[in-house]
C-alpha atoms as a PDB file:
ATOM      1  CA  UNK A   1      16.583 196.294 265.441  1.00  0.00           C
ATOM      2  CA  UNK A   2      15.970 196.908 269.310  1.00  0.00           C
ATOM      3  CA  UNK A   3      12.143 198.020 270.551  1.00  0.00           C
ATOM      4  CA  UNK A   4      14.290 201.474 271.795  1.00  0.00           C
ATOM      5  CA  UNK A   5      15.386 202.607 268.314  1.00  0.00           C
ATOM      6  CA  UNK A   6      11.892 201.387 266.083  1.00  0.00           C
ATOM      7  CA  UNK A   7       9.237 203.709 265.602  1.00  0.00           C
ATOM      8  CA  UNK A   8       6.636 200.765 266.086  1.00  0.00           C
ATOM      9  CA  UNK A   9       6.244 201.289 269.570  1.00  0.00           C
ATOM     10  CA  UNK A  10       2.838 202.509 270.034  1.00  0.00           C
ATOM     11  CA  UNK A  11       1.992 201.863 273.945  1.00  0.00           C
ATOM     12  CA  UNK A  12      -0.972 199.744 273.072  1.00  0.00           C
ATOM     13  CA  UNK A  13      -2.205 196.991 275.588  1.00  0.00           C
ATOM     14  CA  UNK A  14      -0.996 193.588 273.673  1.00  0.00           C
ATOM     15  CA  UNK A  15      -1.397 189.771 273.983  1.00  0.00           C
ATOM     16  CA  UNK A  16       0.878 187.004 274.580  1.00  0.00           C
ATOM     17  CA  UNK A  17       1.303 186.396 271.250  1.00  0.00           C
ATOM     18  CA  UNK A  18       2.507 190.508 271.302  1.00  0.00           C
ATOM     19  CA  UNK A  19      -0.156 191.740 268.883  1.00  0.00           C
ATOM     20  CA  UNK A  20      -2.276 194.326 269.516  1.00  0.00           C
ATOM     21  CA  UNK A  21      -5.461 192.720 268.983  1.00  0.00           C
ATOM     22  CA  UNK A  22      -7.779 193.015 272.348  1.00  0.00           C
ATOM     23  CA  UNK A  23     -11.118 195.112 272.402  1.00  0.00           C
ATOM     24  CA  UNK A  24      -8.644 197.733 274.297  1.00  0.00           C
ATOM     25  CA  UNK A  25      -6.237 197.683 272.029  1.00  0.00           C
ATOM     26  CA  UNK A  26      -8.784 198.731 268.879  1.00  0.00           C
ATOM     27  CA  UNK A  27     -10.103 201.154 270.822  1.00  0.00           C
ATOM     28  CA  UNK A  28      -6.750 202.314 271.078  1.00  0.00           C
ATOM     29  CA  UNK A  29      -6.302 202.025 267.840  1.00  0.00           C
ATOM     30  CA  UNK A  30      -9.632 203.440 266.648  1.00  0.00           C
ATOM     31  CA  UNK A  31      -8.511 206.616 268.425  1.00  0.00           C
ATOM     32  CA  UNK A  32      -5.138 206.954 267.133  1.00  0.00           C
ATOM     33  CA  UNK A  33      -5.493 207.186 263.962  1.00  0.00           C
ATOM     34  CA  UNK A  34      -8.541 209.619 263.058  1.00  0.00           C
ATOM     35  CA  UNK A  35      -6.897 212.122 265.258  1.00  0.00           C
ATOM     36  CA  UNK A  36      -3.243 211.122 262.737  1.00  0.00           C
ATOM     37  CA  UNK A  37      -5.394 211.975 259.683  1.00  0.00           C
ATOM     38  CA  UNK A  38      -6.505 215.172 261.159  1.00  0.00           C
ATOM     39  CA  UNK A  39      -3.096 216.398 262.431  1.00  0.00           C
ATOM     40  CA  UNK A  40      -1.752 215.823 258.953  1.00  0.00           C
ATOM     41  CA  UNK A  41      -4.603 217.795 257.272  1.00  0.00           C
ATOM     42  CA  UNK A  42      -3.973 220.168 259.431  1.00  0.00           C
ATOM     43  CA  UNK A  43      -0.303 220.584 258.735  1.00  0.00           C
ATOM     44  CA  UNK A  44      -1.046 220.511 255.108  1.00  0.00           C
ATOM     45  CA  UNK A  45      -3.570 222.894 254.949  1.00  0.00           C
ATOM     46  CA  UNK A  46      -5.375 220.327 252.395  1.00  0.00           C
ATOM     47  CA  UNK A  47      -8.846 219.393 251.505  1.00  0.00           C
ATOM     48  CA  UNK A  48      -9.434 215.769 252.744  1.00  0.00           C
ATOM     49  CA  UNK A  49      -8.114 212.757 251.677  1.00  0.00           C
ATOM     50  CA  UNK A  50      -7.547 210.408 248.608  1.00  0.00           C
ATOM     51  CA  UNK A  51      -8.025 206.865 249.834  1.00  0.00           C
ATOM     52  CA  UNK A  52      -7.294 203.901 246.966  1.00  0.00           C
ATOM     53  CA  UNK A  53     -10.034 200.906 246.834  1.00  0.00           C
ATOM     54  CA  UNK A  54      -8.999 197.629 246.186  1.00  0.00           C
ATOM     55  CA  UNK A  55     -11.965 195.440 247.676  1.00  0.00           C
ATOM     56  CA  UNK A  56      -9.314 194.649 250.631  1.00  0.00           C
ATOM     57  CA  UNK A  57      -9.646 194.838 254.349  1.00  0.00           C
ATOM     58  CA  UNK A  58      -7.151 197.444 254.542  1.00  0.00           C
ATOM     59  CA  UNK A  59      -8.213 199.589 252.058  1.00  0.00           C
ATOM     60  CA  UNK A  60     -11.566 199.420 253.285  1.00  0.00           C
ATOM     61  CA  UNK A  61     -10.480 199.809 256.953  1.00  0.00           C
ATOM     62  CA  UNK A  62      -8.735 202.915 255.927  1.00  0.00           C
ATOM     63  CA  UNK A  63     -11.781 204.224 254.295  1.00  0.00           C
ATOM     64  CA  UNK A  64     -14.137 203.454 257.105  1.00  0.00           C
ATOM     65  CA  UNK A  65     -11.631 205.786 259.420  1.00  0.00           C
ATOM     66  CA  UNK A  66     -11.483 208.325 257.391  1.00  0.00           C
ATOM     67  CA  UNK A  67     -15.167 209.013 257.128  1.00  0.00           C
ATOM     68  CA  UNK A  68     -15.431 208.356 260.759  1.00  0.00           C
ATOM     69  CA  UNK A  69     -12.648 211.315 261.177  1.00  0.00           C
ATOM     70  CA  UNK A  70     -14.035 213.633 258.514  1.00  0.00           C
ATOM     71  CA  UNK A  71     -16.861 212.652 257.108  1.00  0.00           C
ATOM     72  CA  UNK A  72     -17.850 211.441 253.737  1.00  0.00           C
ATOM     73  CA  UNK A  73     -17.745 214.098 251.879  1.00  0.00           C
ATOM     74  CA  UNK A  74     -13.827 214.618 252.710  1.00  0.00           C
ATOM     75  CA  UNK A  75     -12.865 211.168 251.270  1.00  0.00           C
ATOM     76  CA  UNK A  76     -12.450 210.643 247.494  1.00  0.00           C
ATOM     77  CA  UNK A  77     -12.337 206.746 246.609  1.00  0.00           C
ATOM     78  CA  UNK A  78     -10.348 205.717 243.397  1.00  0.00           C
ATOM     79  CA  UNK A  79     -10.802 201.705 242.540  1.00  0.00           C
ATOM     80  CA  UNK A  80      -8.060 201.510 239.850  1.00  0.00           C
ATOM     81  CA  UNK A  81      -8.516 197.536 237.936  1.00  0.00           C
ATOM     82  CA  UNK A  82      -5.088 196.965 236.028  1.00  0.00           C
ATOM     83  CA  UNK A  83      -5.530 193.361 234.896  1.00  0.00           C
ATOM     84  CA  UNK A  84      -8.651 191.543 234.200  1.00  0.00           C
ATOM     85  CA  UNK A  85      -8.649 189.749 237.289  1.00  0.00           C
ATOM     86  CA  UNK A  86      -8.779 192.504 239.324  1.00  0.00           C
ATOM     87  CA  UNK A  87     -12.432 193.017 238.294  1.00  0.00           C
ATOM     88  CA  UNK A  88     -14.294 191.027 240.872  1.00  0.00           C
ATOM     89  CA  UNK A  89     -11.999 193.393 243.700  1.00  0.00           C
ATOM     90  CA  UNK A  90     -13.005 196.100 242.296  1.00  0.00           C
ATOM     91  CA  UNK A  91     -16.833 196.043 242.484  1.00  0.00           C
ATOM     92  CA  UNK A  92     -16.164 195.095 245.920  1.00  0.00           C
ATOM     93  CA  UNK A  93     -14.292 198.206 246.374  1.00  0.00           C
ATOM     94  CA  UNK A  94     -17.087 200.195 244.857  1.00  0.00           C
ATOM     95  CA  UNK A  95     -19.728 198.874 247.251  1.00  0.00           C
ATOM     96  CA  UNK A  96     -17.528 199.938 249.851  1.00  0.00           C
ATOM     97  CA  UNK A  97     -17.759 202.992 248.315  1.00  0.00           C
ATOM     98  CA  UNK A  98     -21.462 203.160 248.570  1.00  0.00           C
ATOM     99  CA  UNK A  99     -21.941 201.674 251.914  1.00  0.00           C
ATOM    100  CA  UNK A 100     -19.875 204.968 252.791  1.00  0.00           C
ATOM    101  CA  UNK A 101     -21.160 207.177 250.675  1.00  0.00           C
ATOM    102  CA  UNK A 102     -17.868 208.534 249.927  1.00  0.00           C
ATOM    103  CA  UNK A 103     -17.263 210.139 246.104  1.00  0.00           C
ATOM    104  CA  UNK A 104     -15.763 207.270 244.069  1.00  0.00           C
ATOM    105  CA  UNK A 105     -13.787 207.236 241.036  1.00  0.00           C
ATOM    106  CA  UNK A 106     -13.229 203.954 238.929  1.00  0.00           C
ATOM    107  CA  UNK A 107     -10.530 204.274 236.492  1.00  0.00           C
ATOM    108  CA  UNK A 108      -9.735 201.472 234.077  1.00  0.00           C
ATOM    109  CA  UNK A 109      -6.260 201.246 233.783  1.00  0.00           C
ATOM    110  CA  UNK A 110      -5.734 197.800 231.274  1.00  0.00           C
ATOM    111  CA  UNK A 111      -5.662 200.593 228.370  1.00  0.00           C
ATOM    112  CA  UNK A 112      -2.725 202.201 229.877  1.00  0.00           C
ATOM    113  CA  UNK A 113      -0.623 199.355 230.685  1.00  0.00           C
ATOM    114  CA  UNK A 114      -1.429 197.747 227.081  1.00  0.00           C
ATOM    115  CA  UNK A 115      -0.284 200.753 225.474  1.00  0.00           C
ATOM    116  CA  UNK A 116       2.727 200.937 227.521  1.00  0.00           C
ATOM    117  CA  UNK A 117       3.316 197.296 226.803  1.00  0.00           C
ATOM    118  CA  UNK A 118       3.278 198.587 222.730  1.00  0.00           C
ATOM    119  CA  UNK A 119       5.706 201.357 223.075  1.00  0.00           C
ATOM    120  CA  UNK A 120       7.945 199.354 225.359  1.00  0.00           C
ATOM    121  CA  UNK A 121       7.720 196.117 223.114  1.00  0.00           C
ATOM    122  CA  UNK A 122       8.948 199.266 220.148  1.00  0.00           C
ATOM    123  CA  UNK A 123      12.102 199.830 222.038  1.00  0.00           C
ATOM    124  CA  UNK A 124      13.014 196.294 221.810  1.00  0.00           C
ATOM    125  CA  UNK A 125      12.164 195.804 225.778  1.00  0.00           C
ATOM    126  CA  UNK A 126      10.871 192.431 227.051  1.00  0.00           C
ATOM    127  CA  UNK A 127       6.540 192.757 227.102  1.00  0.00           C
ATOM    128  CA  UNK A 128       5.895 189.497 229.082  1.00  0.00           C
ATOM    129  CA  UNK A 129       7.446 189.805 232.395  1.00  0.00           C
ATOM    130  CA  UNK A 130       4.566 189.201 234.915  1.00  0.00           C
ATOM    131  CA  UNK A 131       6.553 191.181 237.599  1.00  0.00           C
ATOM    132  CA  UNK A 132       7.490 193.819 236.156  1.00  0.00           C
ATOM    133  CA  UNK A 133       4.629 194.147 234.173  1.00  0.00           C
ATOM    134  CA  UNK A 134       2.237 193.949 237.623  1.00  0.00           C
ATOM    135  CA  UNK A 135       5.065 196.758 239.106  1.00  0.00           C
ATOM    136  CA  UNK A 136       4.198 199.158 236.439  1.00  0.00           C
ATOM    137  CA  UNK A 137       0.580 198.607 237.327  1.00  0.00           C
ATOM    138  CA  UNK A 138       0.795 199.608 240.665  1.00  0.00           C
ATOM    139  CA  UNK A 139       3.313 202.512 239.570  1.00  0.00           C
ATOM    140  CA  UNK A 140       0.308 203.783 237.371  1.00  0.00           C
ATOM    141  CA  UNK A 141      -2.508 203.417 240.237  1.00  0.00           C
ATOM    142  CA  UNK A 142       0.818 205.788 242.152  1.00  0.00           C
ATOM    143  CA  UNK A 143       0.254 208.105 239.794  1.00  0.00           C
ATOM    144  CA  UNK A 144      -3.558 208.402 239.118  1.00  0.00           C
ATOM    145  CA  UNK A 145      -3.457 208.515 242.740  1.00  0.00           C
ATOM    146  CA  UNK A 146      -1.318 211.745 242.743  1.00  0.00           C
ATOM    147  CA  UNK A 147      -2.956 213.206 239.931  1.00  0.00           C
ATOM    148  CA  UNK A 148      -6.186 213.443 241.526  1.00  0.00           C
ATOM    149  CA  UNK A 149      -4.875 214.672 245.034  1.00  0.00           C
ATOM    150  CA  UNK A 150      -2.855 217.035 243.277  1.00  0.00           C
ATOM    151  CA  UNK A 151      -6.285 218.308 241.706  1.00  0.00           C
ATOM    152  CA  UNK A 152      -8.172 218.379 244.727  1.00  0.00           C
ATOM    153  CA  UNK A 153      -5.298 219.405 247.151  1.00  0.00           C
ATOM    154  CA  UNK A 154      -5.717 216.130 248.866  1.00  0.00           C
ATOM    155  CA  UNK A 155      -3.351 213.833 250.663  1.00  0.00           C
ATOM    156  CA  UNK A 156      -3.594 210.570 249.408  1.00  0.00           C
ATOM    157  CA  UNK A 157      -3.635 207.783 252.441  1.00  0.00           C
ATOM    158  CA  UNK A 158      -1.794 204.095 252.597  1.00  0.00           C
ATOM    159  CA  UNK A 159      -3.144 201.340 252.818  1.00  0.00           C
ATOM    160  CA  UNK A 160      -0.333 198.943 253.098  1.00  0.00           C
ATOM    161  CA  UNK A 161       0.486 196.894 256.417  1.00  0.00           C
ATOM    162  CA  UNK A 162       3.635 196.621 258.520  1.00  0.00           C
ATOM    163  CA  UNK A 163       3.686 192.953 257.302  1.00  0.00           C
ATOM    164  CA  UNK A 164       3.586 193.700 253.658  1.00  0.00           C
ATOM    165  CA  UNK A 165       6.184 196.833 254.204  1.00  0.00           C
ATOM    166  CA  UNK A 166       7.981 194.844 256.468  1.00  0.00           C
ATOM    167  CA  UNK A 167       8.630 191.745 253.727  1.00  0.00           C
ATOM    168  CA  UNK A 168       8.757 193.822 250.969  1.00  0.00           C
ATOM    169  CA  UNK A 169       4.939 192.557 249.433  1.00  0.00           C
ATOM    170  CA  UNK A 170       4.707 195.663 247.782  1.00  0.00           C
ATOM    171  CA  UNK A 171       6.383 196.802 244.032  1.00  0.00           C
ATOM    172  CA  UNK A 172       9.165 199.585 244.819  1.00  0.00           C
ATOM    173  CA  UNK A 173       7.540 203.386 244.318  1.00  0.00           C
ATOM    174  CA  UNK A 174       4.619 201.593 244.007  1.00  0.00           C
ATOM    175  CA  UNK A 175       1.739 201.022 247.052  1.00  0.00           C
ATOM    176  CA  UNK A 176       3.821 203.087 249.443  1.00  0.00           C
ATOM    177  CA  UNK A 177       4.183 206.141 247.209  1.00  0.00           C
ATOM    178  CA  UNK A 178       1.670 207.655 249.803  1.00  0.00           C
ATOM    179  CA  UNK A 179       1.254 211.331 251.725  1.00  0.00           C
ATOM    180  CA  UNK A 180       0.533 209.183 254.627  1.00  0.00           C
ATOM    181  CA  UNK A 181       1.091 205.751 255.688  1.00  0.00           C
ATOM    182  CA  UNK A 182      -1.803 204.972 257.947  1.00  0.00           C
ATOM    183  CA  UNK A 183      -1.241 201.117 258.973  1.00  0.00           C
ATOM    184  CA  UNK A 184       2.657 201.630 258.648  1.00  0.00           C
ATOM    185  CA  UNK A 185       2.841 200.335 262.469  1.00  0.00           C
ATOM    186  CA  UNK A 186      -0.024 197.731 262.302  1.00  0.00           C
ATOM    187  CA  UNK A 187       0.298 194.389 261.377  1.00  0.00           C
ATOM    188  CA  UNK A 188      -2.429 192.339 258.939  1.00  0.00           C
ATOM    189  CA  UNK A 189      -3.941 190.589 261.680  1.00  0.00           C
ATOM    190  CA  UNK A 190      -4.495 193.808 263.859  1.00  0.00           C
ATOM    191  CA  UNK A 191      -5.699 195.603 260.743  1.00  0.00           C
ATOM    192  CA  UNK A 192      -7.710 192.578 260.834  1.00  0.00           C
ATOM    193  CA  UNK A 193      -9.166 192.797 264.374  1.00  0.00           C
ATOM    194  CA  UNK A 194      -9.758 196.554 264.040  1.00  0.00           C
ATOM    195  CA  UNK A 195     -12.187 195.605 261.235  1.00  0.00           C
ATOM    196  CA  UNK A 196     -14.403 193.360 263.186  1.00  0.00           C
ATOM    197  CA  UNK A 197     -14.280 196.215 266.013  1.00  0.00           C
ATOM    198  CA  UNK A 198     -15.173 198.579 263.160  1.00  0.00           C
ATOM    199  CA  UNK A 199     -18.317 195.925 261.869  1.00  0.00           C
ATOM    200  CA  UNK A 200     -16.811 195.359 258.473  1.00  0.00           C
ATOM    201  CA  UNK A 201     -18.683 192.871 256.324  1.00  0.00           C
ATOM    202  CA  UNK A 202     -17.847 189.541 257.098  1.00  0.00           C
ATOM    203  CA  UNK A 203     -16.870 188.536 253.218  1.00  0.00           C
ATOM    204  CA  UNK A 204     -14.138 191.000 253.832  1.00  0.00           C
ATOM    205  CA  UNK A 205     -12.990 189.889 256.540  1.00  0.00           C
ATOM    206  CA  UNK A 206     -12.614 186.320 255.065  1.00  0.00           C
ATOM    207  CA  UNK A 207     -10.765 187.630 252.018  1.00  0.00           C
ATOM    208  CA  UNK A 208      -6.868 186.387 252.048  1.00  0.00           C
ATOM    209  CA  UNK A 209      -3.658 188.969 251.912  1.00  0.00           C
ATOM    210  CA  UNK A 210      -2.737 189.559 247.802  1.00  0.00           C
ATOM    211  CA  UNK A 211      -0.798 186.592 246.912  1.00  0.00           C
ATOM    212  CA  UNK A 212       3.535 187.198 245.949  1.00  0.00           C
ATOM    213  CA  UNK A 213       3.610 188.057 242.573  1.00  0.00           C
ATOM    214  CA  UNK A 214       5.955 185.530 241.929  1.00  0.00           C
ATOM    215  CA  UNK A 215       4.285 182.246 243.298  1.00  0.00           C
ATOM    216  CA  UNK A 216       0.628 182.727 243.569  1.00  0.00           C
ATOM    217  CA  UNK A 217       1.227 182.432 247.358  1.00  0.00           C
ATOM    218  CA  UNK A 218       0.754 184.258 250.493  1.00  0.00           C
ATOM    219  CA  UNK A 219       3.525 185.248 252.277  1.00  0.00           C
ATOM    220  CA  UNK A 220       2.336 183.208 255.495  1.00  0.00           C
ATOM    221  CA  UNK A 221       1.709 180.354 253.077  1.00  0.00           C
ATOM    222  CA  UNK A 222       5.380 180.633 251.422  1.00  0.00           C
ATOM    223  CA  UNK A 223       6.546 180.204 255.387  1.00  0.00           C
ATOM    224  CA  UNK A 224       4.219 177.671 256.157  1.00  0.00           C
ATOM    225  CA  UNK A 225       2.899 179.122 258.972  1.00  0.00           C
ATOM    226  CA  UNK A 226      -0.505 180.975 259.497  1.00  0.00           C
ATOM    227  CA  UNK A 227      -0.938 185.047 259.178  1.00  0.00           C
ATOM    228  CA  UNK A 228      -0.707 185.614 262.936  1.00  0.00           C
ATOM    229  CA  UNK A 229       2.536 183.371 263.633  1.00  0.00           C
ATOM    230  CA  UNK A 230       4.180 185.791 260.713  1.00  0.00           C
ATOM    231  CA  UNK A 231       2.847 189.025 261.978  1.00  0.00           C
ATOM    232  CA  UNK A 232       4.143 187.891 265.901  1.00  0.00           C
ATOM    233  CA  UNK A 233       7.704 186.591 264.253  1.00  0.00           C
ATOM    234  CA  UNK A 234       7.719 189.897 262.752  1.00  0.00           C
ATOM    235  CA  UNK A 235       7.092 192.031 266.067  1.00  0.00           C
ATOM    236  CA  UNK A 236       9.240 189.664 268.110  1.00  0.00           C
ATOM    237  CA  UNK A 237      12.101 189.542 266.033  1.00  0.00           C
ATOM    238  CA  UNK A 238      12.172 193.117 264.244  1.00  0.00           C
ATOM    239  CA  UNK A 239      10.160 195.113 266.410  1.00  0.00           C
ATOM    240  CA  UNK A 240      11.725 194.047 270.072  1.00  0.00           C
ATOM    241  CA  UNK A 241      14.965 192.530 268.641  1.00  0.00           C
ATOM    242  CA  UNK A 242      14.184 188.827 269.721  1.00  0.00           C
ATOM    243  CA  UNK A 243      17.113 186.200 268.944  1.00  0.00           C
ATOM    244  CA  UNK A 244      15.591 183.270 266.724  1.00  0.00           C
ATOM    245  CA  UNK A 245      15.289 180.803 269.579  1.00  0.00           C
ATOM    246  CA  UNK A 246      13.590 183.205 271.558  1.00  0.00           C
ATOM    247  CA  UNK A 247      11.103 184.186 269.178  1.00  0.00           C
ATOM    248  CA  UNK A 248      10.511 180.429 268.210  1.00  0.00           C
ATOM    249  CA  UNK A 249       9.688 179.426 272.187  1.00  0.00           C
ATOM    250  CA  UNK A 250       7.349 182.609 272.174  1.00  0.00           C
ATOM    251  CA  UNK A 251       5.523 182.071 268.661  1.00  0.00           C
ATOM    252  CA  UNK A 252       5.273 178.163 268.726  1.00  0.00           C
ATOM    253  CA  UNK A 253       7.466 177.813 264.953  1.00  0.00           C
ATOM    254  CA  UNK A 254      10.821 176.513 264.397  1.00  0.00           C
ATOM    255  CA  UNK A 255      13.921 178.497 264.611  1.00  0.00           C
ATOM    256  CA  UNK A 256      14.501 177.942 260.797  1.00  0.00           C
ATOM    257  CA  UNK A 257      11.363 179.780 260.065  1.00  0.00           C
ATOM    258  CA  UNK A 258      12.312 182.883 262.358  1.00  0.00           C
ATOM    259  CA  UNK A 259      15.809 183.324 260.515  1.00  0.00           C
ATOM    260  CA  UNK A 260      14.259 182.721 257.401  1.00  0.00           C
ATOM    261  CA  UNK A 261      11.681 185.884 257.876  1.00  0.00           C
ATOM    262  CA  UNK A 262      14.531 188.402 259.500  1.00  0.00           C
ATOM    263  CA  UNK A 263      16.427 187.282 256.417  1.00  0.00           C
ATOM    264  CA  UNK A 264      13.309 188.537 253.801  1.00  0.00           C
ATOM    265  CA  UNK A 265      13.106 191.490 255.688  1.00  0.00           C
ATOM    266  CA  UNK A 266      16.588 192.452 255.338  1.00  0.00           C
ATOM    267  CA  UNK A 267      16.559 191.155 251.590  1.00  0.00           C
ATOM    268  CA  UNK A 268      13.639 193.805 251.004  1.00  0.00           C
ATOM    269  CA  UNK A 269      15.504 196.788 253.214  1.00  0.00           C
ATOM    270  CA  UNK A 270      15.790 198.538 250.096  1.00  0.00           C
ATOM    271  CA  UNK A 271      11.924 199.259 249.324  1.00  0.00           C
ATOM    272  CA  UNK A 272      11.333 200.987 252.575  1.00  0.00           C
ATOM    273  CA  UNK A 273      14.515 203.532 252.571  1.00  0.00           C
ATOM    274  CA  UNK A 274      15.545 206.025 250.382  1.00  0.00           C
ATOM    275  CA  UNK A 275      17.658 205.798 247.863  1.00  0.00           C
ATOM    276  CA  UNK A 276      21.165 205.465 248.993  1.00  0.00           C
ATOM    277  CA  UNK A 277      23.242 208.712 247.530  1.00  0.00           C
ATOM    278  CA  UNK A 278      27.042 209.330 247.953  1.00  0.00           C
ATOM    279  CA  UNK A 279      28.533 211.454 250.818  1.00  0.00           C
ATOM    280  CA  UNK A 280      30.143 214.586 249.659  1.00  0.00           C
ATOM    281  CA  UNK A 281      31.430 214.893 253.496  1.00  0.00           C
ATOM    282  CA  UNK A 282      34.960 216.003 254.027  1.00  0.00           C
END
């Protein structure tokens, strides 16, 4: 898809590599999207904002902005563990939460997807698939998500990159059932530069993108290439409409790789569009 017809085209000052990543460029950045937040706030006549914390940069990116736009006490954080794993995340997430001082809400969601493993495993249903089983997770944190915005007449923000939209790293009415999708044009390694500009703890910074359900890996790692060569195949190629051979002389990978990433984008279309309906046109 051309540069002309994408909404990604924010006018931000960016590198060779065509990332937005430059002190000027999170400055940008830093004063784009507080003033986003408010507009929508605004238009909704809400309350403040329902941000979900997972002990990731993004999340915790997104929480920073939105006390820097608001103020604490207009942010309600929800750190939402599914499987026993996600325990160590999740204390990071709360002392986010307290470095913030934003009102934070842990709920412990393993009962709820054990008991939905009992009445599905009644109906005959299969209990043991790891994907789908990990996709109802995040379809429950969707929910708990809504429920307490819906409560508080909150919007509830996003948290998910234009990388992981972009490949389809997210379960389907899952992560991006959101009010607002606040990185939906920023990529995981300017998410990642807007941290540093925003002085988040270094441990964060270090942490690695949620592996693929499927293979333990990251999505860089399944291309064998490093986050920053994905996220510049990605704006080359999908954002500006690059051929493969052009986006392989500007990135530095092979031309395989390139066709190989348009290719899981277009395999994932169907997570970030509506559901396709029939015309009843004449």
């Amino acid at each position: 898809m051309s540069k002309a017809t994408h909404p990604h085209t924010l006018k931000l000052p960016r590198e060779d590599h065509g990332l937005a990543t430059s002190k000027a460029a999170t400055r940008r950045i830093q004063g784009i999207l507080p003033v986003f937040l408010e507009n929508k706030i605004t238009e909704a006549e809400a309350n403040g904002l329902v941000v979900p914390l997972d002990g990731s940069i993004e999340s915790t990116v997104a929480a920073a902005l939105a006390v820097d736009g608001f103020g604490a006490d207009y942010v309600t954080g929800l750190v939402m563990p599914v499987q026993l794993s996600d325990e160590g995340p999740a204390r990071t997430a709360e002392t986010v939460a307290s470095l913030l001082d934003i009102d934070c809400h842990r709920l412990n969601l393993q009962p709820v997807l054990t008991a939905f493993q009992r009445v599905v495993g009644e109906t005959g249903g299969p209990t043991d698939d790891l994907v789908a089983m990990q996709n109802a997770g995040e379809r429950f944190r969707m929910a708990c998500k809504y429920y307490v915005a819906n409560t508080r007449n909150e919007l509830v923000v996003g948290t998910v990159s234009r990388t992981d939209r972009l490949l389809g790293s997210v379960a389907k009415h899952g992560e991006n059932g959101v009010d607002l999708s606040l990185f939906g044009d920023l990529y995981r390694t300017e998410i990642e530069a807007l941290a540093a500009a925003l002085a988040v703890p270094s441990d964060l910074l270090d942490q690695s993108p949620h592996p693929m359900e499927h293979t333990g890996a990251t999505d860089a790692a399944e291309l064998g290439i490093d986050q920053r060569d994905l996220d510049s195949v990605l704006h080359f190629a999908i954002d500006r409409g690059c051929s493969a051979s052009v986006v392989a002389d500007k990135v530095g990978v092979s031309e395989s790789v390139v066709e190989r990433t348009v290719q899981w984008c277009a395999s994932t279309r169907h997570k970030r569009h509506t559901p396709p309906k029939p015309s009843m046109d004449n």
